[in-house]
Protein backbone atom coordinates (compact mmCIF):
# COMPACT_ATOMS: atom_id res chain seq x y z
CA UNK A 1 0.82 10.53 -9.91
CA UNK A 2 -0.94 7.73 -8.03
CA UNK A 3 -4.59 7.88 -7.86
CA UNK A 4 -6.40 9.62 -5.23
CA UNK A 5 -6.81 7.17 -2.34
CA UNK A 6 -10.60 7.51 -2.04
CA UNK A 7 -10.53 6.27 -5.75
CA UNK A 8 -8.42 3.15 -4.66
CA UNK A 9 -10.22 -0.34 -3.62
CA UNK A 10 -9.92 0.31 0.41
CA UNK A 11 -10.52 -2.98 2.34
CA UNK A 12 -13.96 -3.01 3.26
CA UNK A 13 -16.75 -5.23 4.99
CA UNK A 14 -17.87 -6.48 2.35
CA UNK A 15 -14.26 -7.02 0.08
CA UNK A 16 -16.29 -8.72 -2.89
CA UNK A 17 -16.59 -4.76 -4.52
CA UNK A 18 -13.02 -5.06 -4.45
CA UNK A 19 -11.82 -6.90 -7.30
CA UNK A 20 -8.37 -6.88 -6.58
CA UNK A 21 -9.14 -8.34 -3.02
CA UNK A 22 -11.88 -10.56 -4.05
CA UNK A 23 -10.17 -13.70 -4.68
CA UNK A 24 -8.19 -13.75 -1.86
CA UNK A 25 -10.95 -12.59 0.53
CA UNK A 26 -12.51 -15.90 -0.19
CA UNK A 27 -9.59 -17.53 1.81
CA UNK A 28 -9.47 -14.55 4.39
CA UNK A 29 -11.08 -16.69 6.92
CA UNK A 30 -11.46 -16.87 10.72
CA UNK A 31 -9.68 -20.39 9.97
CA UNK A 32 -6.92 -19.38 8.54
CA UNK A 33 -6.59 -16.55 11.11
CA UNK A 34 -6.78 -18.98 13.95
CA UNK A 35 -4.24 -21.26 11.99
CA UNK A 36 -1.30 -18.50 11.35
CA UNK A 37 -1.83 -17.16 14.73
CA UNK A 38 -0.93 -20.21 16.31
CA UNK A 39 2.24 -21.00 14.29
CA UNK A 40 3.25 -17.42 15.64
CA UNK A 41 4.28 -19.08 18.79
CA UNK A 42 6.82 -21.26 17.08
CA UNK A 43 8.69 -18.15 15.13
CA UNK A 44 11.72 -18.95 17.54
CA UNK A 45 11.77 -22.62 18.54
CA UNK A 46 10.47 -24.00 15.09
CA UNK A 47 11.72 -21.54 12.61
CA UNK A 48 11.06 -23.58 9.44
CA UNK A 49 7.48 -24.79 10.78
CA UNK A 50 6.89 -20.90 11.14
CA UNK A 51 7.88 -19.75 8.00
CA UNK A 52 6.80 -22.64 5.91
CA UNK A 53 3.40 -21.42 6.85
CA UNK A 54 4.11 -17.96 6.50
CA UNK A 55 5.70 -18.78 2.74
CA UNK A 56 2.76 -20.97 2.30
CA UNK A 57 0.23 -18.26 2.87
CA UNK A 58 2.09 -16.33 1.32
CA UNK A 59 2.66 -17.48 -1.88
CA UNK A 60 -1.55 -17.76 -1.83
CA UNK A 61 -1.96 -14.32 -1.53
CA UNK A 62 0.64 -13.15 -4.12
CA UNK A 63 -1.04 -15.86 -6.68
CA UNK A 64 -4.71 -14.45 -5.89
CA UNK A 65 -3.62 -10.55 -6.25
CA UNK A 66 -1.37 -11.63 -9.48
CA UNK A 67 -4.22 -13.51 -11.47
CA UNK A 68 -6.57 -10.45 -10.75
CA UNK A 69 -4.40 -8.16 -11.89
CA UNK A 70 -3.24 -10.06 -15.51
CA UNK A 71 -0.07 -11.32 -14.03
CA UNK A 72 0.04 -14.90 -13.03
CA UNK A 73 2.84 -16.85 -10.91
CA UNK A 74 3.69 -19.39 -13.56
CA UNK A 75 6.75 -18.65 -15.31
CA UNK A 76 7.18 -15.10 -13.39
CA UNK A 77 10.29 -13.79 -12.17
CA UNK A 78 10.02 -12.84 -8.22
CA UNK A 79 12.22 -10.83 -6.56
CA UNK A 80 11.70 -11.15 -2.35
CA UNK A 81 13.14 -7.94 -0.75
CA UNK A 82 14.36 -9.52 2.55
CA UNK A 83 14.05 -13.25 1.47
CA UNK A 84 16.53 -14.23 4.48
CA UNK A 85 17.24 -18.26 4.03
CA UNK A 86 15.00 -18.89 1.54
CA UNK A 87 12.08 -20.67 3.56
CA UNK A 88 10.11 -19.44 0.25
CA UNK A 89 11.82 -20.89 -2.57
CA UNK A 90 9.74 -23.66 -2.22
CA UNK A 91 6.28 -22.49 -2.10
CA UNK A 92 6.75 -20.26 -4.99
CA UNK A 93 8.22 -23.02 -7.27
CA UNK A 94 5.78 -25.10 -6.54
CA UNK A 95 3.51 -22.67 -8.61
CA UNK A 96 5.62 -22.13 -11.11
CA UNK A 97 7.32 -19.19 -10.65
CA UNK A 98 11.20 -18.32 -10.63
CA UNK A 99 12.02 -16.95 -7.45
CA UNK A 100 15.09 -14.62 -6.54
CA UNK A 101 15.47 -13.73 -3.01
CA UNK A 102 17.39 -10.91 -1.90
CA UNK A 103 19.61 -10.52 1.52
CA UNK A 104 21.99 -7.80 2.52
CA UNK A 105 23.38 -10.25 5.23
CA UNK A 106 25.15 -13.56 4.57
CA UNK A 107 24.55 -15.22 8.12
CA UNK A 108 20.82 -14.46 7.61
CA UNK A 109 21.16 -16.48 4.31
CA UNK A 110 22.84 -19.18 5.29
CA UNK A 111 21.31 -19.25 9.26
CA UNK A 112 18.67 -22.36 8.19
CA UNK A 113 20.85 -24.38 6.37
CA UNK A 114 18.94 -23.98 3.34
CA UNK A 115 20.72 -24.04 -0.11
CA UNK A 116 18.78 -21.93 -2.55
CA UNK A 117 19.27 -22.13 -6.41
CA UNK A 118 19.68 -18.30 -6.90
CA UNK A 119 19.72 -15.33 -4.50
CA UNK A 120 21.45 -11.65 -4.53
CA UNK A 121 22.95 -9.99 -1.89
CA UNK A 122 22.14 -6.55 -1.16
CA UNK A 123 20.21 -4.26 0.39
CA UNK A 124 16.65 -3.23 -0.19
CA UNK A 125 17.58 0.47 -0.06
CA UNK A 126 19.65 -0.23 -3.11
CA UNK A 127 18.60 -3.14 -4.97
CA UNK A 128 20.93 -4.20 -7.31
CA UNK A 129 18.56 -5.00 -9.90
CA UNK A 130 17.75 -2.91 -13.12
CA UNK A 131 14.77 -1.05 -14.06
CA UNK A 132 11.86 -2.98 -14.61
CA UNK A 133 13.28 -6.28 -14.52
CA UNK A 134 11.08 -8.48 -12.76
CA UNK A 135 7.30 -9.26 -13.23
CA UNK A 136 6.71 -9.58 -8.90
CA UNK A 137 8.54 -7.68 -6.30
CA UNK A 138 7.22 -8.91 -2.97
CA UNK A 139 8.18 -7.84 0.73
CA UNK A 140 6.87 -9.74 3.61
CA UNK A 141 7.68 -8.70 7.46
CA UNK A 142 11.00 -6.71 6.63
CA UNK A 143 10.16 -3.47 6.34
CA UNK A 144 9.88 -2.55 10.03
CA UNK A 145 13.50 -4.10 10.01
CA UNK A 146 14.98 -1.02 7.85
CA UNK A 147 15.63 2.47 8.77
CA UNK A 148 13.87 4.07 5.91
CA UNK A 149 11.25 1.39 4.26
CA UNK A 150 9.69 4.15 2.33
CA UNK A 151 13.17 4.15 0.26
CA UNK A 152 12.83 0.57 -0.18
CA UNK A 153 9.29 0.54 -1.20
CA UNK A 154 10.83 2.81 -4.00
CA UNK A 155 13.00 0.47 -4.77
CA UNK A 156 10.59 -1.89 -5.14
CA UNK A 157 8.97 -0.17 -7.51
CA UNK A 158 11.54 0.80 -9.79
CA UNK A 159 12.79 -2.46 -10.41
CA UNK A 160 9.36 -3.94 -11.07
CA UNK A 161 8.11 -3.93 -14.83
CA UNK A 162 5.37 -2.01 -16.17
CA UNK A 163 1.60 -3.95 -15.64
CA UNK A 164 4.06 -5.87 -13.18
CA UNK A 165 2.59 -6.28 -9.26
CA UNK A 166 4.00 -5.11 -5.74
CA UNK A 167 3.42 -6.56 -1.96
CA UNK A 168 4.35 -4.37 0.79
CA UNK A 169 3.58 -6.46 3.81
CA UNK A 170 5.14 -5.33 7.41
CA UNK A 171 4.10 -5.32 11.21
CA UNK A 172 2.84 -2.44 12.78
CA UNK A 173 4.56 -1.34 15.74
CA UNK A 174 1.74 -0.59 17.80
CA UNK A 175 0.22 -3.85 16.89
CA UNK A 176 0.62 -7.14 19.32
CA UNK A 177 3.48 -8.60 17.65
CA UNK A 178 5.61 -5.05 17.33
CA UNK A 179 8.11 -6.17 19.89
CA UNK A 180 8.95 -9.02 17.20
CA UNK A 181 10.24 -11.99 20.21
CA UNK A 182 10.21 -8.72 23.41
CA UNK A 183 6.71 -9.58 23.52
CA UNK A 184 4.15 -6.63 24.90
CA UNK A 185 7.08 -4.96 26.73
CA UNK A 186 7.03 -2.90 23.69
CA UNK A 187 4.34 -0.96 24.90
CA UNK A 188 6.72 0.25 27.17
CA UNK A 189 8.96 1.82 24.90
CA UNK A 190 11.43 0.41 22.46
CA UNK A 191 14.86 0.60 24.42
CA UNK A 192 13.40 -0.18 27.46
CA UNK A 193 11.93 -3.60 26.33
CA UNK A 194 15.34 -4.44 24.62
CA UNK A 195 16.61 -3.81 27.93
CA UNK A 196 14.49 -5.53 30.07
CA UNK A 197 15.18 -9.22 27.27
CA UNK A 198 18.78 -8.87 27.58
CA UNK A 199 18.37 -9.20 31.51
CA UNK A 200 16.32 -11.32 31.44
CA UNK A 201 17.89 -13.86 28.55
CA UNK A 202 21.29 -12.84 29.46
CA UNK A 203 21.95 -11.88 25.76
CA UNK A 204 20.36 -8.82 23.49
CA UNK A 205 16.95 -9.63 21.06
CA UNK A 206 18.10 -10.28 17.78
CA UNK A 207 15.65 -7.84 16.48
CA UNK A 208 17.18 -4.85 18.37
CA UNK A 209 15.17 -1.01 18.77
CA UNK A 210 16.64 1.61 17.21
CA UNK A 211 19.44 -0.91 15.13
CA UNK A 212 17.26 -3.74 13.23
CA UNK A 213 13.77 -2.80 14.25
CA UNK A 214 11.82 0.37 14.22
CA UNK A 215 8.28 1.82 14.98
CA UNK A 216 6.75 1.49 11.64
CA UNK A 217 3.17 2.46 11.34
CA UNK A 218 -0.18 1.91 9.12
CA UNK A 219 -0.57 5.80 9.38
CA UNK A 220 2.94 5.99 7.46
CA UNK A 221 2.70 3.74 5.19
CA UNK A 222 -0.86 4.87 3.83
CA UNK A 223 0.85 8.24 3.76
CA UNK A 224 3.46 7.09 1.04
CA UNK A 225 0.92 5.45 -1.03
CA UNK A 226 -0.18 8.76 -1.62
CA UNK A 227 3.27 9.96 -2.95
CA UNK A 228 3.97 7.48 -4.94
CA UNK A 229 4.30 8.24 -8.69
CA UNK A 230 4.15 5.44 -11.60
CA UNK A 231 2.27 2.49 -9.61
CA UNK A 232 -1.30 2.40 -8.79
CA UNK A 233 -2.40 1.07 -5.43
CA UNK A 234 -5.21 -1.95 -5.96
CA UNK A 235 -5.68 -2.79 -2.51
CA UNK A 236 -4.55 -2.32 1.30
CA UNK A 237 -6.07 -4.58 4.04
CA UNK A 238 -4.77 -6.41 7.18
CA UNK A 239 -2.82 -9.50 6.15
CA UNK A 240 -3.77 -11.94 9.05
CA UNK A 241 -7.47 -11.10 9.55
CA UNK A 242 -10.27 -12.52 8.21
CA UNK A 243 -11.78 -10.39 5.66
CA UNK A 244 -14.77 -9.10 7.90
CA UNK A 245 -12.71 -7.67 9.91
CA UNK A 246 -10.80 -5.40 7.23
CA UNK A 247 -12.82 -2.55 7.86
CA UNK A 248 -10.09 -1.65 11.05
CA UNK A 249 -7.72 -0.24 8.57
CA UNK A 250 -10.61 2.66 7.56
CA UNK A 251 -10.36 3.79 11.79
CA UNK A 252 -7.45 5.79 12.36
CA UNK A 253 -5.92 4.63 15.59
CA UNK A 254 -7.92 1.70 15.79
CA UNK A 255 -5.94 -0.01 12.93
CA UNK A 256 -2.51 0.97 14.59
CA UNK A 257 -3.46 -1.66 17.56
CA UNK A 258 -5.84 -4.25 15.87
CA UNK A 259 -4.30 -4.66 12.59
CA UNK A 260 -1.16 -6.23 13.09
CA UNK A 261 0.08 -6.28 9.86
CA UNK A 262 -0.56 -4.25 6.94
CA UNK A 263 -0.24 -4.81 2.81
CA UNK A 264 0.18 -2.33 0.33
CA UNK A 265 -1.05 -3.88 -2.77
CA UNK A 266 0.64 -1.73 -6.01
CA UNK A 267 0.49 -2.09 -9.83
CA UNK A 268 3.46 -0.65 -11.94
CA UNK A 269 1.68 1.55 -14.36
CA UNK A 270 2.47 1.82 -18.09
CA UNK A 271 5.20 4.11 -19.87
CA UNK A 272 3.37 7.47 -20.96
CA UNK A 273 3.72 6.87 -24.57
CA UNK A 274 4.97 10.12 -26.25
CA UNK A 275 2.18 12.25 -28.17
CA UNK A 276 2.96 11.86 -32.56
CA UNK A 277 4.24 14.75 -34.05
């Protein structure tokens, strides 16, 4: 079984006794805070300016947590649950890394007019990818778009080689940007914000309550760390806040509103090797 969480590197005010978090604490800044937060406002009228930062910053934090951890980008074979139209191919190439994305829907593929190299299609409930196949499973913002993400995290998991790494990374649903592009309506309940953007746009969100988003929480999510069996969990934190401000995620309720956006930092453990005879 996983370790006992109290055993595991929580996020912390000072991160630097984590040494999982430590090298990318040193680019959690208030800077880079202020600098993703204002892309945010271009996530529907400048897709690829969005997520060519998100990819960007991405692709930072899965290099810092793989080099602490033994297992470097260059050369490794990454497999992005949710990769949509391939906005990351890009970033993760440029560090050397071969990068597979997966998608269970082809108009989300194709909707940027990007032509990746490789992809899959299929769904993160069932990847169709074998055991232990890829050195970096990563999952950013797409979890709170699938009706069980626990199963998926499993998933994840199980197709990510021993010593290999794993990046949860979803949007709370009490947190500011829950709603996805309904705003703060949210707050008011789920249906009735999808209700109140289809009046008021004349057409439905595209991230629709109760169909392709759901109230995901950090409360959950900590909760399965706790189940899981063969991975270790190095490090959870809020993605988009400077690393001072980490400590959130240790106040129950408190992180649900503030945090935004949580990752669940794993490490495949090692086969049990059988005792001699």
């Amino acid at each position: 079984m996983n370790e006992p969480i109290s055993a595991a590197p929580w996020p912390r005010a000072r991160p630097g006794r984590s040494p999982a978090l430590a090298a990318f604490a040193a680019r959690a800044t208030l800077s880079r805070s202020t600098r993703l937060l204002s892309e945010f406002r271009f996530e529907q009228t400048d897709p690829a300016r969005f997520y060519g930062a998100v990819a960007r910053d991405t692709v930072e934090l899965v290099g810092d947590l793989a080099g602490t951890t033994g297992t470097g980008l260059d050369g490794a074979l990454v497999l992005d649950v949710g990769g949509g139209p391939g906005y990351f191919e890009d970033a993760f190439a440029a560090r050397g890394a071969v990068y597979v994305p997966v998608e269970p829907d082809p108009s989300e593929t194709h909707a940027a007019g990007i032509t990746a190299s490789r992809g899959v299609r299929g769904s993160g409930l069932a990847l169709p990818v074998a055991d232990g196949a890829v050195d970096i499973c990563v999952s950013s913002n797409v979890a709170e778009h699938v009706r069980d993400p626990w199963a998926m995290g499993d998933e994840m998991l199980r197709v990510t080689r021993p010593g290999g790494l794993v990046v949860l990374s979803y949007t709370l649903w009490y947190g500011p940007f829950g709603g996805h592009e309904m705003g703060l309506t949210h707050y008011a309940g789920g249906a009735r914000a999808a209700r109140w953007y289809t009046r008021r746009h004349g057409h439905p969100p595209k991230n629709l309550y109760g169909t392709s988003l759901f109230k995901v929480t950090a409360a959950e999510g900590l909760r399965w760390s706790r189940t899981v069996s063969g991975a270790r969990l190095v490090a959870a934190f809020p993605r988009y806040h400077p690393a001072w401000a980490w400590w959130i995620l240790r106040v129950p309720g408190l992180r649900e509103l503030l945090a935004s956006n949580l990752v669940l930092v794993f490490v495949k453990s090692p086969p049990i090797a059988a005792p001699e005879r």
